[in-house]
PDB file of N, CA and C in Angstrom:
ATOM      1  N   UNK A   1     -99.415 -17.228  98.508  1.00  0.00           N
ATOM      2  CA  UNK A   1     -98.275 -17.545  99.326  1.00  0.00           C
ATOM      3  C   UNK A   1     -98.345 -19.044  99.636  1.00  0.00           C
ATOM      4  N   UNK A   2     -97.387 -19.881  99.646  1.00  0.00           N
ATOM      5  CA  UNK A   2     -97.332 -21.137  99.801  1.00  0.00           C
ATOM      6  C   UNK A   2     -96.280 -21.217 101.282  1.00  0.00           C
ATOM      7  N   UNK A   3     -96.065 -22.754 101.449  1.00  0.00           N
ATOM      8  CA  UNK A   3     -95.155 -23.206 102.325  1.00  0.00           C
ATOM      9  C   UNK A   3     -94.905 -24.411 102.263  1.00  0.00           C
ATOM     10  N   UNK A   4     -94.172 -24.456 102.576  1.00  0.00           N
ATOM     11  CA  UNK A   4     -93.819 -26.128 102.752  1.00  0.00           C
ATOM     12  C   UNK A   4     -93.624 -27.044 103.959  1.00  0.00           C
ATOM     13  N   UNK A   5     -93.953 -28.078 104.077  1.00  0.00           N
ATOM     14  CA  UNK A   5     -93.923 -29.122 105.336  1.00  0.00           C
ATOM     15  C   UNK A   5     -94.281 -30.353 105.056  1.00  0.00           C
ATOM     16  N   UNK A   6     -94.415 -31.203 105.981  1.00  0.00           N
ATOM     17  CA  UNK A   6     -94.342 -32.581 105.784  1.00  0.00           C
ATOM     18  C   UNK A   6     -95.877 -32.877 106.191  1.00  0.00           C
ATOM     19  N   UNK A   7     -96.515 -33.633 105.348  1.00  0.00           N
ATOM     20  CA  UNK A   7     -97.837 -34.632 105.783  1.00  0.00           C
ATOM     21  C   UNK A   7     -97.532 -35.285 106.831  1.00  0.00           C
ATOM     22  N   UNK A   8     -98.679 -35.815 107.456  1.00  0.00           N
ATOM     23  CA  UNK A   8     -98.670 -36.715 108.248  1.00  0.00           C
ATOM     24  C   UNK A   8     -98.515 -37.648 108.532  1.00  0.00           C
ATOM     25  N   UNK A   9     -98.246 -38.576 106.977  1.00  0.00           N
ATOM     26  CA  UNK A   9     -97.504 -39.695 106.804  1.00  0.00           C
ATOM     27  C   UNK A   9     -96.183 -39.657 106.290  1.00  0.00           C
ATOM     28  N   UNK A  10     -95.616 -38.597 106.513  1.00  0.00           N
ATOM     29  CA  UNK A  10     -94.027 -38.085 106.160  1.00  0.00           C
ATOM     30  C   UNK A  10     -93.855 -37.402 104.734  1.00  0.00           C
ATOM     31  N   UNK A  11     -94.778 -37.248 103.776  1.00  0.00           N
ATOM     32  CA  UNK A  11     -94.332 -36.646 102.479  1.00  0.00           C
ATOM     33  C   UNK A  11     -94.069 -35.463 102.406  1.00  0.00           C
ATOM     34  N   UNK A  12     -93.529 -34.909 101.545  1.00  0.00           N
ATOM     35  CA  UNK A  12     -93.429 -33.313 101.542  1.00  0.00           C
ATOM     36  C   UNK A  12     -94.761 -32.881 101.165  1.00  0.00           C
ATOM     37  N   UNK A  13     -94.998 -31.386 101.308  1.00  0.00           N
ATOM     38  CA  UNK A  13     -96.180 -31.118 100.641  1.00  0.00           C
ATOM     39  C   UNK A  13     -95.908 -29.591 100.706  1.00  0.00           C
ATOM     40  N   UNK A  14     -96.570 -29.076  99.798  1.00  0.00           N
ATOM     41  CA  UNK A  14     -96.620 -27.494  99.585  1.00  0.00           C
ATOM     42  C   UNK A  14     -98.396 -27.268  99.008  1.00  0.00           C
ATOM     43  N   UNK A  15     -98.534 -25.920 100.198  1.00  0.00           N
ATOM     44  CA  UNK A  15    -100.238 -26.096 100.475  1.00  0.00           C
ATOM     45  C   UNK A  15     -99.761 -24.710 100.600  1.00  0.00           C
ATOM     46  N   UNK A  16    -101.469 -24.399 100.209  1.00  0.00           N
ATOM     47  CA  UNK A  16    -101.672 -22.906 100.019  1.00  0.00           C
ATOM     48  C   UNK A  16    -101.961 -22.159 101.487  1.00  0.00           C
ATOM     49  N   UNK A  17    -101.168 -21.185 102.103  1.00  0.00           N
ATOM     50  CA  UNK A  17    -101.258 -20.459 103.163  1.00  0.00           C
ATOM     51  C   UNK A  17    -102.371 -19.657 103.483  1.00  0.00           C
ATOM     52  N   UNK A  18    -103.054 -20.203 104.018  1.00  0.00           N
ATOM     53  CA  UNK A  18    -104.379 -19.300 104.241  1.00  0.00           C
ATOM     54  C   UNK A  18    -104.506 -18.042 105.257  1.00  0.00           C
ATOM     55  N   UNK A  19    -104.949 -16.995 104.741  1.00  0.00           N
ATOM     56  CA  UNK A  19    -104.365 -15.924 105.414  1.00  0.00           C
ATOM     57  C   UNK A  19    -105.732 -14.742 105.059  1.00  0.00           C
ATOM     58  N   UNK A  20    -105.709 -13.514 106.078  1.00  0.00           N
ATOM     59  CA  UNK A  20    -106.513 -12.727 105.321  1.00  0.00           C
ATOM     60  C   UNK A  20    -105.958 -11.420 104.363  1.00  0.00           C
ATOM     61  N   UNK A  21    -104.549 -11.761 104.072  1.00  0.00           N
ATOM     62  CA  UNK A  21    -103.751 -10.463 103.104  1.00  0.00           C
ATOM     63  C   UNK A  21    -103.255  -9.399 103.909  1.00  0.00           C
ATOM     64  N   UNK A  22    -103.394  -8.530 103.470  1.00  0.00           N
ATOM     65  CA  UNK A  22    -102.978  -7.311 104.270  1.00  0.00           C
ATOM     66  C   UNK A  22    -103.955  -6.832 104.456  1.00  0.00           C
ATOM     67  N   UNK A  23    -103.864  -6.741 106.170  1.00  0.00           N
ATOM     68  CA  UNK A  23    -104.816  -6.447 106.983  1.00  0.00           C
ATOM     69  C   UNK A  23    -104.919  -4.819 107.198  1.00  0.00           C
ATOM     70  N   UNK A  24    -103.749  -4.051 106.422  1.00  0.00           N
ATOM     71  CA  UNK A  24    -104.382  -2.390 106.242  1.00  0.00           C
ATOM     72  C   UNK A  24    -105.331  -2.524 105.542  1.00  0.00           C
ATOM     73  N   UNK A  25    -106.179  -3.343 104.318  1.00  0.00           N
ATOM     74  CA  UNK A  25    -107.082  -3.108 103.480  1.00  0.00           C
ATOM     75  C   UNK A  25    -108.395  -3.145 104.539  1.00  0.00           C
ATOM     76  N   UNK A  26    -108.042  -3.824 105.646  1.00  0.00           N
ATOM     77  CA  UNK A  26    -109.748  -3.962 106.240  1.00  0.00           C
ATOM     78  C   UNK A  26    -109.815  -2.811 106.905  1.00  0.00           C
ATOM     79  N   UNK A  27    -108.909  -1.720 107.445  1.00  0.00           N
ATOM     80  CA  UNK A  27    -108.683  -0.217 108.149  1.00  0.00           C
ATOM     81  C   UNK A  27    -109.937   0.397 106.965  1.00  0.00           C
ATOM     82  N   UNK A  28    -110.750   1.013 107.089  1.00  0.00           N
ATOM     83  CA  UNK A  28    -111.341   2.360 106.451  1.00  0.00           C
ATOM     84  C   UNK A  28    -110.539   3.576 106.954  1.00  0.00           C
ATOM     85  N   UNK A  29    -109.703   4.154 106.765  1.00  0.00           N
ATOM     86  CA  UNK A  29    -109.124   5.714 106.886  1.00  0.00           C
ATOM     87  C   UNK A  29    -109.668   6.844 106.068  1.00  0.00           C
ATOM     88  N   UNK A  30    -110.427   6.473 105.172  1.00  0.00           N
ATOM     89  CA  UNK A  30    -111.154   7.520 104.405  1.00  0.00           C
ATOM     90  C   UNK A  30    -112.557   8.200 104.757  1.00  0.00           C
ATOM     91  N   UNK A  31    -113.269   7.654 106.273  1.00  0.00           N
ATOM     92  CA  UNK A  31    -114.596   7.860 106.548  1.00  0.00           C
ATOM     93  C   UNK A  31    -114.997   7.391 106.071  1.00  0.00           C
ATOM     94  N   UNK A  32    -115.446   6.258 105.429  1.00  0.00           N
ATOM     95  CA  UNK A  32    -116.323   5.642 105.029  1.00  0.00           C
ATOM     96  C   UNK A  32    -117.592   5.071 105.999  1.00  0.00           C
ATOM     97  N   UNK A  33    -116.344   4.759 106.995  1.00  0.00           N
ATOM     98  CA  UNK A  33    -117.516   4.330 108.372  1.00  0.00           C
ATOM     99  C   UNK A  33    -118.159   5.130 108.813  1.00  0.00           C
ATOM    100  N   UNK A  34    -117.524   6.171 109.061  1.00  0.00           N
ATOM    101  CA  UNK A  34    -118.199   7.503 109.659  1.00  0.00           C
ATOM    102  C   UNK A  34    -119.519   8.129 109.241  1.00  0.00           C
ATOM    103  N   UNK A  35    -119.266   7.702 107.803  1.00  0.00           N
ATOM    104  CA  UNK A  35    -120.461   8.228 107.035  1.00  0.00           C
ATOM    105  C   UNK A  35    -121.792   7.374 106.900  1.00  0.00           C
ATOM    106  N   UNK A  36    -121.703   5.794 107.268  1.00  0.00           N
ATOM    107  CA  UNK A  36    -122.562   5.042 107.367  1.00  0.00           C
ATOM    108  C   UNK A  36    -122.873   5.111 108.515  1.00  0.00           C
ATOM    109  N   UNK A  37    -122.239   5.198 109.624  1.00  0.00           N
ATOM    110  CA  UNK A  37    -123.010   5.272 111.231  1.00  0.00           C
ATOM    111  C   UNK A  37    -123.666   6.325 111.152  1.00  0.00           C
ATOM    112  N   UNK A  38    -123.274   7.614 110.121  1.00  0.00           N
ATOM    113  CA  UNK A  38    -123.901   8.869 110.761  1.00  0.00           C
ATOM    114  C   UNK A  38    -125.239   9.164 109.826  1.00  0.00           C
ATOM    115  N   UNK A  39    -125.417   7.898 108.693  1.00  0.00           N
ATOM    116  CA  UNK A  39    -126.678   8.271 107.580  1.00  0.00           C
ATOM    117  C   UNK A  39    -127.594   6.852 108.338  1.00  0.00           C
ATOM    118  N   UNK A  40    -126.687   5.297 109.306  1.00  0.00           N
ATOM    119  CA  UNK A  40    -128.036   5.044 110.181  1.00  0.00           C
ATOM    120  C   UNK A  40    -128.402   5.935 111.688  1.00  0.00           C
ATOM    121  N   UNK A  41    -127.737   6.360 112.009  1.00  0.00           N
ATOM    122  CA  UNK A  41    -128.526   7.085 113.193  1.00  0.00           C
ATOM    123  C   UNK A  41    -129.113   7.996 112.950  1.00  0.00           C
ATOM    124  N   UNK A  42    -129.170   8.958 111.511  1.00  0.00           N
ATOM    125  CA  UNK A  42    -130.050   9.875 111.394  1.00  0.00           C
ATOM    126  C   UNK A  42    -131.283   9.162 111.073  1.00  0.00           C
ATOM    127  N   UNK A  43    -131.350   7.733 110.087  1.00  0.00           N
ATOM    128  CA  UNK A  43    -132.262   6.985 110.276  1.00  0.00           C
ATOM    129  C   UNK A  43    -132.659   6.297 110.825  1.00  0.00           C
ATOM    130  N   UNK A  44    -132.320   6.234 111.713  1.00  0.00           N
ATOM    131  CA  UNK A  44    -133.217   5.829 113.250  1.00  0.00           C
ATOM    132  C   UNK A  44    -134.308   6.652 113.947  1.00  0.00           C
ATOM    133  N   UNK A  45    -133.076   7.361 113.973  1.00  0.00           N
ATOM    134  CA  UNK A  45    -133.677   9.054 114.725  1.00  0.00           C
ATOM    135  C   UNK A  45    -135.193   9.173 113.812  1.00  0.00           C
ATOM    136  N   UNK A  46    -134.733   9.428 112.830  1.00  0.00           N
ATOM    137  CA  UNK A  46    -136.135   9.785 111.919  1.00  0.00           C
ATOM    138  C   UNK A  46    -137.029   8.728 111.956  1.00  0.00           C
ATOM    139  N   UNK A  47    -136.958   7.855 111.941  1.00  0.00           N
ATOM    140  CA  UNK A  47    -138.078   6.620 112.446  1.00  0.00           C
ATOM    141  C   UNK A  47    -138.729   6.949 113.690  1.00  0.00           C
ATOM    142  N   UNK A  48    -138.024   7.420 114.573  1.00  0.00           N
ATOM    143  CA  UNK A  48    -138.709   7.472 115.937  1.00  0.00           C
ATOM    144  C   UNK A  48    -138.533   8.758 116.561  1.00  0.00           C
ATOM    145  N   UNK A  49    -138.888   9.952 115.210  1.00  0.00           N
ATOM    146  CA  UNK A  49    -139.000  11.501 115.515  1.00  0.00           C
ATOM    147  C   UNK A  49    -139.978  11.245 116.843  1.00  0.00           C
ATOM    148  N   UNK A  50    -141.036  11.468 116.397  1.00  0.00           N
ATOM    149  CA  UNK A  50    -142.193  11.828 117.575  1.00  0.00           C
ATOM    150  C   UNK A  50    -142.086  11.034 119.145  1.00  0.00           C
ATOM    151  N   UNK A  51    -141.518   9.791 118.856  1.00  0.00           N
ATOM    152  CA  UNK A  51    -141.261   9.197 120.274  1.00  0.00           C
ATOM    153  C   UNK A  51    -140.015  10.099 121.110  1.00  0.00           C
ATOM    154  N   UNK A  52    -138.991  10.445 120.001  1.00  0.00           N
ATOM    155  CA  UNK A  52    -138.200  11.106 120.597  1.00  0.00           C
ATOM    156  C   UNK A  52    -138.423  12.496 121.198  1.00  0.00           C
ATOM    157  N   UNK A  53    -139.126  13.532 120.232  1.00  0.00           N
ATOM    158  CA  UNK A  53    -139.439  14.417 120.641  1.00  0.00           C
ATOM    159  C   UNK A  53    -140.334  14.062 122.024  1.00  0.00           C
ATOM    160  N   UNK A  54    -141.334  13.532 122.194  1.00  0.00           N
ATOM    161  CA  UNK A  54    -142.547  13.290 123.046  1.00  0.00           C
ATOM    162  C   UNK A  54    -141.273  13.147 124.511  1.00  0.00           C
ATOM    163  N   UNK A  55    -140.619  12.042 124.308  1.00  0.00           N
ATOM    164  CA  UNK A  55    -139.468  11.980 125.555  1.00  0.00           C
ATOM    165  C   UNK A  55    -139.069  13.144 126.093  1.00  0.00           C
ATOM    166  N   UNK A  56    -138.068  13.809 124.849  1.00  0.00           N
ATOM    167  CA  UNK A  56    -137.598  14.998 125.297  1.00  0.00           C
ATOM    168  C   UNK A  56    -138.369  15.745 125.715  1.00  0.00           C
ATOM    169  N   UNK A  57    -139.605  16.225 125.332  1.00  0.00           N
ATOM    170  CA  UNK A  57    -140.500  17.128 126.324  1.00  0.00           C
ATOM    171  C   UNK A  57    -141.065  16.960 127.737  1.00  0.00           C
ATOM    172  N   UNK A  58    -141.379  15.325 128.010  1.00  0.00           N
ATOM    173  CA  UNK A  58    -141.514  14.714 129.007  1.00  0.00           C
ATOM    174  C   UNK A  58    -140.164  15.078 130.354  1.00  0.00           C
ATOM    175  N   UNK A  59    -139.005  14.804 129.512  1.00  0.00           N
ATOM    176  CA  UNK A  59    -137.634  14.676 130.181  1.00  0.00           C
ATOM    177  C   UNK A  59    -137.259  15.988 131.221  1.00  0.00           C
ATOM    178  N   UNK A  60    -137.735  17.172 129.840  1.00  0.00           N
ATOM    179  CA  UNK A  60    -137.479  18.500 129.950  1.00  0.00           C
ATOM    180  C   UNK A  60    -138.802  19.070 131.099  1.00  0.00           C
ATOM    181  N   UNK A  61    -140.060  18.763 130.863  1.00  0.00           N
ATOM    182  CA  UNK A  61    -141.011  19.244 131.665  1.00  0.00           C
ATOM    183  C   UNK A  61    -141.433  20.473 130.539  1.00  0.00           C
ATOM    184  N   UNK A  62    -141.296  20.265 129.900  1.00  0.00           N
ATOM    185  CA  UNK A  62    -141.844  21.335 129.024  1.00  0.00           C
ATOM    186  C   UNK A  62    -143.565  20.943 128.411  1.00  0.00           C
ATOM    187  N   UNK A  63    -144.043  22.268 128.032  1.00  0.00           N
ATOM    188  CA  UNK A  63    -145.330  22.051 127.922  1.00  0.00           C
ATOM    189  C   UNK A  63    -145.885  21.176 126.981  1.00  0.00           C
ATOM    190  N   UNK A  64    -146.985  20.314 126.860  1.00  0.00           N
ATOM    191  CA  UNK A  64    -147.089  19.384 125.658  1.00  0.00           C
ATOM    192  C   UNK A  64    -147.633  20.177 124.371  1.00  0.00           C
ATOM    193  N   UNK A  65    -148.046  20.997 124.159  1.00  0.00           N
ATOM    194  CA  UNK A  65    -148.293  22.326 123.006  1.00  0.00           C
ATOM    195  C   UNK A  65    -146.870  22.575 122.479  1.00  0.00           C
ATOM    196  N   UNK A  66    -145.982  22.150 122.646  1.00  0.00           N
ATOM    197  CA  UNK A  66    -144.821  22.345 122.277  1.00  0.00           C
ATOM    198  C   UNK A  66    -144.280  21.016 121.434  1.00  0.00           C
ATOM    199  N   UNK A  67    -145.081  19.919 121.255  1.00  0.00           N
ATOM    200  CA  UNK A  67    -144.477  18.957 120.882  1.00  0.00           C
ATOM    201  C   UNK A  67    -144.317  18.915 119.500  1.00  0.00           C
ATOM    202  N   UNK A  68    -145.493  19.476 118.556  1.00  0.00           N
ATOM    203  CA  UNK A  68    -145.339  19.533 117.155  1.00  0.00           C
ATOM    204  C   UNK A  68    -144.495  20.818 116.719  1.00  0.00           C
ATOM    205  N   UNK A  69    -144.336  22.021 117.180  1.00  0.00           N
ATOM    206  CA  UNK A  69    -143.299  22.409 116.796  1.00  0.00           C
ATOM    207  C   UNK A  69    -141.983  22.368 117.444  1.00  0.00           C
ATOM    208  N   UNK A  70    -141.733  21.042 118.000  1.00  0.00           N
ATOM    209  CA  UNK A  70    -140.474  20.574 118.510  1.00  0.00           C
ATOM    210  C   UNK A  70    -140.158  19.180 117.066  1.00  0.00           C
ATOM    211  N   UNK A  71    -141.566  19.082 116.717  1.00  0.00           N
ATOM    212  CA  UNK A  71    -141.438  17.763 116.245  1.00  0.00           C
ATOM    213  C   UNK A  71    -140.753  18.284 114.424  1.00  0.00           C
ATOM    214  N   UNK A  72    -140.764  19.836 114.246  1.00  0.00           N
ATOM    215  CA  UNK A  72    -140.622  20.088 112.732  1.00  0.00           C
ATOM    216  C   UNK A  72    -139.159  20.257 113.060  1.00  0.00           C
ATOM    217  N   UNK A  73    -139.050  21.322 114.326  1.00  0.00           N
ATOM    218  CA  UNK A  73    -138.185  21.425 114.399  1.00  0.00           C
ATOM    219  C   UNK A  73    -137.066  20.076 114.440  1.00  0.00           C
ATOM    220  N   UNK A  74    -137.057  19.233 114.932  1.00  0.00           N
ATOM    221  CA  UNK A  74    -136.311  18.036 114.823  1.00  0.00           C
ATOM    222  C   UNK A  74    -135.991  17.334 113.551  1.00  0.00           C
ATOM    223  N   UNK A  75    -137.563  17.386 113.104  1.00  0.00           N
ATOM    224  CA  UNK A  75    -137.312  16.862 111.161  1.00  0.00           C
ATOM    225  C   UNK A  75    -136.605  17.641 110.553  1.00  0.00           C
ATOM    226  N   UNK A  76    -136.498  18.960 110.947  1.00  0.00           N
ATOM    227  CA  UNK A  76    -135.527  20.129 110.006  1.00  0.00           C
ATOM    228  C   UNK A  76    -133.907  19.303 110.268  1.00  0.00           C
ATOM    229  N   UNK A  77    -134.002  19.410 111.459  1.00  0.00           N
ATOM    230  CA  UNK A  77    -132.439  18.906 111.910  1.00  0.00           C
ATOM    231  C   UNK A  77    -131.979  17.947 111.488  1.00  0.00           C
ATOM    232  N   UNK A  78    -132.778  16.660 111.633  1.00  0.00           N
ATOM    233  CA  UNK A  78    -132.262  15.309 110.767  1.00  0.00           C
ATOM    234  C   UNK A  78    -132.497  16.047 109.094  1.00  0.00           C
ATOM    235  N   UNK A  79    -132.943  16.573 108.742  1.00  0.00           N
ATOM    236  CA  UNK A  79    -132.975  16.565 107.353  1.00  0.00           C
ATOM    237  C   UNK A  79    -131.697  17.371 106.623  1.00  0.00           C
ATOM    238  N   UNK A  80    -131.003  18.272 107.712  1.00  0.00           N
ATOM    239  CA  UNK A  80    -129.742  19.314 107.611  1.00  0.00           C
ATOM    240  C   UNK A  80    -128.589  17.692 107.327  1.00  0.00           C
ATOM    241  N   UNK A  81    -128.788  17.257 108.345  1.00  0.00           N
ATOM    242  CA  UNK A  81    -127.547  16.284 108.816  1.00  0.00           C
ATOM    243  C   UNK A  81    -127.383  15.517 107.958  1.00  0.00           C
ATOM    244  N   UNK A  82    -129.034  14.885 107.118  1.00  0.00           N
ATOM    245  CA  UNK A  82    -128.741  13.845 105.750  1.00  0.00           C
ATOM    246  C   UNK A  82    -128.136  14.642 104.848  1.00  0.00           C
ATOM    247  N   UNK A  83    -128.659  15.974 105.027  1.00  0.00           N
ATOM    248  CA  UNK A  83    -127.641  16.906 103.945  1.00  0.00           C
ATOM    249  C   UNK A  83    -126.183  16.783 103.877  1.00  0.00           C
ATOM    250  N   UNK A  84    -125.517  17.309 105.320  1.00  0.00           N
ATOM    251  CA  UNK A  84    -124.365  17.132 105.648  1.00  0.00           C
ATOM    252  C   UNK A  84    -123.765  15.967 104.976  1.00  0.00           C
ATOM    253  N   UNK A  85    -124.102  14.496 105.576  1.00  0.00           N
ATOM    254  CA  UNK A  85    -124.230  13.390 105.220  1.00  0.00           C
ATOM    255  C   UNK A  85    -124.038  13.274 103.524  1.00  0.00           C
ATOM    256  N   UNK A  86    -124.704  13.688 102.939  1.00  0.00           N
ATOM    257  CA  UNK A  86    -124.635  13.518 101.205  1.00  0.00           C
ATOM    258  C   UNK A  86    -123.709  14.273 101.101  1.00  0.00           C
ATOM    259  N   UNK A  87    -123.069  15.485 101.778  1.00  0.00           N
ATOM    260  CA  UNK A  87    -122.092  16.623 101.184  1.00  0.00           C
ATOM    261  C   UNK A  87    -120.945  15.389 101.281  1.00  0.00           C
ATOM    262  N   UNK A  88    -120.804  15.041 102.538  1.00  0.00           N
ATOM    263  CA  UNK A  88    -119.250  14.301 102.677  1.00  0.00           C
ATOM    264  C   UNK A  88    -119.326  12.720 101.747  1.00  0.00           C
ATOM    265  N   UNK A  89    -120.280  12.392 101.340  1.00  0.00           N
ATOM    266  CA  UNK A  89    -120.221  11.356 100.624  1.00  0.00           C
ATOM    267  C   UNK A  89    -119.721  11.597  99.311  1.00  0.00           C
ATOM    268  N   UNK A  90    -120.257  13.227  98.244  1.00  0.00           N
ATOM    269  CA  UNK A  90    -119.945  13.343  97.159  1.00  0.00           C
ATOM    270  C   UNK A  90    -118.414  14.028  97.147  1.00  0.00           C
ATOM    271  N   UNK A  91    -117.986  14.605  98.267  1.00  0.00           N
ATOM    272  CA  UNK A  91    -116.689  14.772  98.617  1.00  0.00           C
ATOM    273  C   UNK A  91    -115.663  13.855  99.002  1.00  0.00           C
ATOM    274  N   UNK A  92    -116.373  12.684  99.818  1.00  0.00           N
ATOM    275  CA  UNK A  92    -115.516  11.634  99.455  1.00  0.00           C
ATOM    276  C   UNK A  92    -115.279  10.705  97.792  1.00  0.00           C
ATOM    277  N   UNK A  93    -116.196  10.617  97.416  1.00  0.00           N
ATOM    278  CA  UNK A  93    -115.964  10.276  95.668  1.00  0.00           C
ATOM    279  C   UNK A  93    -115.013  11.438  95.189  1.00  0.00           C
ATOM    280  N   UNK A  94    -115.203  12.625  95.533  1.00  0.00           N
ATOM    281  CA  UNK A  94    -114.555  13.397  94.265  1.00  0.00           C
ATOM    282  C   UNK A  94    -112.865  13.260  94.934  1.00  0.00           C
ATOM    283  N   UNK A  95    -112.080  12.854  96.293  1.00  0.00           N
ATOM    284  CA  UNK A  95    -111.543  12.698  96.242  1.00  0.00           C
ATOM    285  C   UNK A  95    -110.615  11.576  96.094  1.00  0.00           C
ATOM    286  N   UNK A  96    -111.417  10.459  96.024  1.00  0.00           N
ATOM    287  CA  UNK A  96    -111.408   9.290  95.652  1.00  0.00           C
ATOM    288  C   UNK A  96    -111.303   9.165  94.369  1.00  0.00           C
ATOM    289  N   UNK A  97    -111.551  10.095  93.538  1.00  0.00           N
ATOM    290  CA  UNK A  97    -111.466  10.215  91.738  1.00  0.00           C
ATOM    291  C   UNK A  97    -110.268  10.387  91.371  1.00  0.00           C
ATOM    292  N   UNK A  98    -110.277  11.905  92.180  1.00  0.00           N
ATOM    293  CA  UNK A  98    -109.117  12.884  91.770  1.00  0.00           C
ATOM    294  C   UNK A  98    -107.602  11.931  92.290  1.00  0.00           C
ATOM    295  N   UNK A  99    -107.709  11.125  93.556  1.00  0.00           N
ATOM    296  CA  UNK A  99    -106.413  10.157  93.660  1.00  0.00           C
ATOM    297  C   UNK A  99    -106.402   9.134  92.577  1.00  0.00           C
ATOM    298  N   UNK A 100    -106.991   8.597  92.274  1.00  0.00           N
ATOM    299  CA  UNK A 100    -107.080   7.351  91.344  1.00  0.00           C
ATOM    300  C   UNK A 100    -106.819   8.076  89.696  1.00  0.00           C
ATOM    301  N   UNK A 101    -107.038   9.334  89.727  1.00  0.00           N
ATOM    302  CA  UNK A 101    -106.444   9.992  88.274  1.00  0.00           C
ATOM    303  C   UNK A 101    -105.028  10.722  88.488  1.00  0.00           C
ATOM    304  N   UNK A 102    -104.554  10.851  89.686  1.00  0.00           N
ATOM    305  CA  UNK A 102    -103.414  10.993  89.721  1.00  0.00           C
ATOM    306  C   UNK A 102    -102.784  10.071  89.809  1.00  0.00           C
ATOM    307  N   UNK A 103    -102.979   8.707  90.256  1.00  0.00           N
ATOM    308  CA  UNK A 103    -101.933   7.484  90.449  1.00  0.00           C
ATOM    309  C   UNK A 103    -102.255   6.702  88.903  1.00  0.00           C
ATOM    310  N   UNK A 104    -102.841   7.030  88.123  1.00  0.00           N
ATOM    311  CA  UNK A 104    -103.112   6.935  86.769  1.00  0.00           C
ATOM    312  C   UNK A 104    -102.203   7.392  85.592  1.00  0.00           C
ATOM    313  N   UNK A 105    -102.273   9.125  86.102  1.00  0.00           N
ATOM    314  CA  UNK A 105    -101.310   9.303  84.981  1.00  0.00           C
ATOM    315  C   UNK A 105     -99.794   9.407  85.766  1.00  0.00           C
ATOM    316  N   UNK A 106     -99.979   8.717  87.055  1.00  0.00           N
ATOM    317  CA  UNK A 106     -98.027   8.691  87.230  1.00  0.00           C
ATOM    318  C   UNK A 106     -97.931   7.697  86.995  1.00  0.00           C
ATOM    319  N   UNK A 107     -99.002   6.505  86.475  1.00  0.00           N
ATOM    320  CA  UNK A 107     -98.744   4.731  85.857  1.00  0.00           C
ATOM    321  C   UNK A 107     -98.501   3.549  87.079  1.00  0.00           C
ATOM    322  N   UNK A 108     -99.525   4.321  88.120  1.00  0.00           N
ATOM    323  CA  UNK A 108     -99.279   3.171  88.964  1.00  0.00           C
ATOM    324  C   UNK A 108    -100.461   2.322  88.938  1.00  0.00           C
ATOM    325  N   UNK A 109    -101.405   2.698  88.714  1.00  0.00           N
ATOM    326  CA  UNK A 109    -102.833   1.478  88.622  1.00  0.00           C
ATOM    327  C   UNK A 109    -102.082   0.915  86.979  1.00  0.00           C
TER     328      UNK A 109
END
């Protein structure tokens, strides 16, 4: 996109409009974000299983004999959620395919 105006010593000039485009492209509407906040906080979480668990038992008043099978139990859970996590990622590609082969054969890419 261009424009036109006058320099500062009176000439015309036509200069390139600097801009960031269309600003729907920077929107994610597909989860994309969703899916990166939710594969780092499970890796967080999993970095700091045992501190977390150790808290929560502290928090709760619960007995400390309880901490390692609080602590599998927790790794089970983050390990469901990276699951989850990979399900909606290969579901987002496959629908991300399946649009881009339909706007294909109606000849719009």
């Amino acid at each position: 996109m261009y424009r036109s105006g006058r320099h500062v010593d009176g000439h015309d000039r036509q200069g390139l409009l600097m801009g960031l485009g269309h600003s729907a492209r920077l929107r994610s509407d597909d989860g994309v974000r969703w899916l990166v906040l939710g594969h780092l906080l499970v890796f967080a979480l999993a970095i700091q299983d045992e501190e977390t668990v150790e808290a929560l038992v502290a928090l709760l008043g619960l007995s400390s004999r309880l901490i390692f099978p609080l602590e599998i139990a927790f790794s089970l859970m983050l390990f469901v959620a990276w699951g989850c996590l990979m399900i909606g990622w290969v579901r987002l590609v496959e629908r991300l395919r399946r649009e881009r082969r339909v706007g294909t054969e109606r000849g719009d890419a």
